[in-house]
Protein backbone atom coordinates (compact mmCIF):
# COMPACT_ATOMS: atom_id res chain seq x y z
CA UNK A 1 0.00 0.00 0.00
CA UNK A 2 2.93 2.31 0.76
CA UNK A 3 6.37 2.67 2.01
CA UNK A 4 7.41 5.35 4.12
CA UNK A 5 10.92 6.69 4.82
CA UNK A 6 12.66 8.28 8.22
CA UNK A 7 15.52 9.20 9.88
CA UNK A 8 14.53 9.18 13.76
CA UNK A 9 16.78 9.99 16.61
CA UNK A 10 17.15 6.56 18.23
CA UNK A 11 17.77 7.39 22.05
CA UNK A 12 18.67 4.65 24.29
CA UNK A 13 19.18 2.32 21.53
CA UNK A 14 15.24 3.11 20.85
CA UNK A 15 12.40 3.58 17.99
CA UNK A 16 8.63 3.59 19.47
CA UNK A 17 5.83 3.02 17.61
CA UNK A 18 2.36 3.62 18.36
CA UNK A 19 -1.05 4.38 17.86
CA UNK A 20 -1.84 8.27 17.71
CA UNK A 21 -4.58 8.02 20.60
CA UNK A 22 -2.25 6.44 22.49
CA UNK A 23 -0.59 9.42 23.51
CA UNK A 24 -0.29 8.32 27.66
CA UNK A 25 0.71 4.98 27.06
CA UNK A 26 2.66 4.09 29.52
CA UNK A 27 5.97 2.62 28.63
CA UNK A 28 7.56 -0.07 30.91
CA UNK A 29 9.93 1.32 32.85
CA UNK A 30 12.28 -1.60 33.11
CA UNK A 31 13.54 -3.16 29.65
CA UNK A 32 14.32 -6.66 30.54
CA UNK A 33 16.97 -9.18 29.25
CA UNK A 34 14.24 -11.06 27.01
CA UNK A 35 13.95 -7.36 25.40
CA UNK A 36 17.37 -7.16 25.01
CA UNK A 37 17.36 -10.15 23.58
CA UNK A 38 14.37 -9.97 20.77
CA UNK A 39 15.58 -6.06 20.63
CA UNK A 40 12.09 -6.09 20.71
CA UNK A 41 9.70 -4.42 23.99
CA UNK A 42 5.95 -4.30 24.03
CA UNK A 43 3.42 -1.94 26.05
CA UNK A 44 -0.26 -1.90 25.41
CA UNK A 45 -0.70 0.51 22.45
CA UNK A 46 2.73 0.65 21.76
CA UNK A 47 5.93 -1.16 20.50
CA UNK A 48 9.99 -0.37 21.38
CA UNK A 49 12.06 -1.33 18.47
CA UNK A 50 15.60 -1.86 19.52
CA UNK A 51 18.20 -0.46 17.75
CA UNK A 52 21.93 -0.72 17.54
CA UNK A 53 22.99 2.91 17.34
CA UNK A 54 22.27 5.72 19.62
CA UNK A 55 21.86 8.00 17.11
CA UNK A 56 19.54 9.02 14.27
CA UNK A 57 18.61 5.55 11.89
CA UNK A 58 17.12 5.17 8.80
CA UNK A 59 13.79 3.49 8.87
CA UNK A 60 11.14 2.41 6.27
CA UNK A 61 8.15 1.09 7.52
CA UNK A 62 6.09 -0.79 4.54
CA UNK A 63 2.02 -0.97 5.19
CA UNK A 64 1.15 -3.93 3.15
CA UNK A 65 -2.16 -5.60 2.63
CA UNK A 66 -0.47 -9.24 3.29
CA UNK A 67 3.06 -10.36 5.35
CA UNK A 68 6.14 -10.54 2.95
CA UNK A 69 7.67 -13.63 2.21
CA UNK A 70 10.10 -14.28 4.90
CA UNK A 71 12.13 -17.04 3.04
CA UNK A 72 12.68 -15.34 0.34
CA UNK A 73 13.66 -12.42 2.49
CA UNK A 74 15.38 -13.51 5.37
CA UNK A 75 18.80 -13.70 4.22
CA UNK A 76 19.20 -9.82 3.78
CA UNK A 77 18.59 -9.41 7.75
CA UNK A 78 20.71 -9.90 10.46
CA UNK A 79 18.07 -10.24 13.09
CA UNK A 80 13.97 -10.32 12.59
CA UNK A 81 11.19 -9.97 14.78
CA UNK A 82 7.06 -10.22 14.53
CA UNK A 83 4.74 -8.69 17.38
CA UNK A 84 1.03 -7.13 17.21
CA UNK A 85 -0.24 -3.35 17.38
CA UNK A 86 -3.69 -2.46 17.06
CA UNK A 87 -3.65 1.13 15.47
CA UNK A 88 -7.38 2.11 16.38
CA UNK A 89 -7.16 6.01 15.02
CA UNK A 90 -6.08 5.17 11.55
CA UNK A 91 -2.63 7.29 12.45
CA UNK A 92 0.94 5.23 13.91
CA UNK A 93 3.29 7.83 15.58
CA UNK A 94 7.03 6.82 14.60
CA UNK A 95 9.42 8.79 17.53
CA UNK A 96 12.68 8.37 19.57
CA UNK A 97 11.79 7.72 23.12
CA UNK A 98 13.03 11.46 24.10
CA UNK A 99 10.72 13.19 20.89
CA UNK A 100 8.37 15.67 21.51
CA UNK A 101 5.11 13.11 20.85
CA UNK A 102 2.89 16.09 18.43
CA UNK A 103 6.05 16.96 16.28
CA UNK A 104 7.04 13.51 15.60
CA UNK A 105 6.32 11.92 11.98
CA UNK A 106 2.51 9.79 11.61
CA UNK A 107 2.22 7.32 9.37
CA UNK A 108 -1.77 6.85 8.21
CA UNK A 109 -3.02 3.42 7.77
CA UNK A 110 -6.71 2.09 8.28
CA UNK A 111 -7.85 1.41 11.69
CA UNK A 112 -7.08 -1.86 13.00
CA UNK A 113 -4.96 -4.76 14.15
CA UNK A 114 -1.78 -5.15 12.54
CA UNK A 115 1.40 -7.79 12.82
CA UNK A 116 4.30 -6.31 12.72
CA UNK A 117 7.36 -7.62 11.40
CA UNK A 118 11.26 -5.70 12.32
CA UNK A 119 13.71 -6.17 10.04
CA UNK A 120 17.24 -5.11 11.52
CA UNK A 121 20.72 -5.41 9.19
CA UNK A 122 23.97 -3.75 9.35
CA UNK A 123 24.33 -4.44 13.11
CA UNK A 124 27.91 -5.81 12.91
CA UNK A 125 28.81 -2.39 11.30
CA UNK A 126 28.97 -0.27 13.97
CA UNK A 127 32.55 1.97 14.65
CA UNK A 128 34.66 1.04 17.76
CA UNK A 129 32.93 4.02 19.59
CA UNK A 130 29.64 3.11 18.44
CA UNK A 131 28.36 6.21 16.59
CA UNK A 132 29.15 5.42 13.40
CA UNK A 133 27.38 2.45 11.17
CA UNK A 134 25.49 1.17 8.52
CA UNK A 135 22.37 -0.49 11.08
CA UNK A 136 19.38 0.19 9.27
CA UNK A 137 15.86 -1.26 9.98
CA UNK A 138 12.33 -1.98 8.19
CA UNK A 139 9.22 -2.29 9.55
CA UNK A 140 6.26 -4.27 7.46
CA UNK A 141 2.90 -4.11 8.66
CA UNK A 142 -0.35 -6.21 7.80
CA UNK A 143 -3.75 -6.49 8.97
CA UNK A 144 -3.86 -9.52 11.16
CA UNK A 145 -5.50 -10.69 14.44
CA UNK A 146 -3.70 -9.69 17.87
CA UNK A 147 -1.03 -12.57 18.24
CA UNK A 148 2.15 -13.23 20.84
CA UNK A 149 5.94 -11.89 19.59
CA UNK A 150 8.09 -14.17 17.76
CA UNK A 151 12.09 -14.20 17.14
CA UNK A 152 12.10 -15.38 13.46
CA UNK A 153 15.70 -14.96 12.97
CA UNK A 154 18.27 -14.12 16.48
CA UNK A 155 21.27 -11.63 16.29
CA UNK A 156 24.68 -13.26 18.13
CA UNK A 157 24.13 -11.29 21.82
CA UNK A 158 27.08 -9.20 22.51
CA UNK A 159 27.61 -8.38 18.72
């Protein structure tokens, strides 16, 4: 349906997500190990995309009207995730954790419940001080009933 392009300030090693009405979600205040892990933490109305920079990454996040092939696509990736968002005003919110929430970017999609699948690759590429690299990430959303997260494809930890 379409793809949509951004640069977004990634502090703490972090991209949220969420629906526009959501605007007090509350975000967990403790990222655990499993999140660490998945690069991957959920709150009600909202999802935490882990990056490996703490600085400004490209994203593209893909609205699609069915999930992409993952075998076909899977090689290109160094790390993928799926998880669920239900995007009830028809608006997703794409910010760094420290953005100021009404000037960040909206992406406009119908209403709904969507799976959402993070596509992370360049994360071996980072510079010795860890500002520099060629990380990049894609998001690709469907419609699709509420469902659990899944680690389709796991990063090395400590890379």
């Amino acid at each position: 349906m379409a793809v949509h392009s951004f640069e977004i300030m990634a502090d703490y090693h972090q991209v949220l997500l969420m629906d526009d009405r959501s605007a007090t979600v509350v975000l967990p205040q403790v990222v655990t190990d499993a999140d660490v892990k998945r690069r991957l933490t959920l709150a009600p109305g909202a999802v935490i995309i882990h990056t490996a920079r703490n600085m400004p990454v490209p994203i593209t996040i893909d609205i699609s009207d069915a999930p992409p092939l993952l075998r076909v696509d899977a090689a290109r990736w160094d790390h993928i995730t799926e998880c669920s968002i239900s995007i009830s005003s028809g608006r997703m919110v794409v910010a760094g954790l420290t953005d100021y929430l009404p000037d960040s970017p909206r992406v406009r999609l119908p209403p709904g419940a969507y799976r959402l699948r993070a596509h992370h690759a360049g994360l071996g590429s980072l510079s010795a001080d860890g500002l520099a690299g060629n990380d990049h990430y894609a998001i690709v959303m469907w419609p699709a009933p509420l469902g659990e997260p899944e680690v389709l494809k796991q990063y090395p930890q400590g890379s």
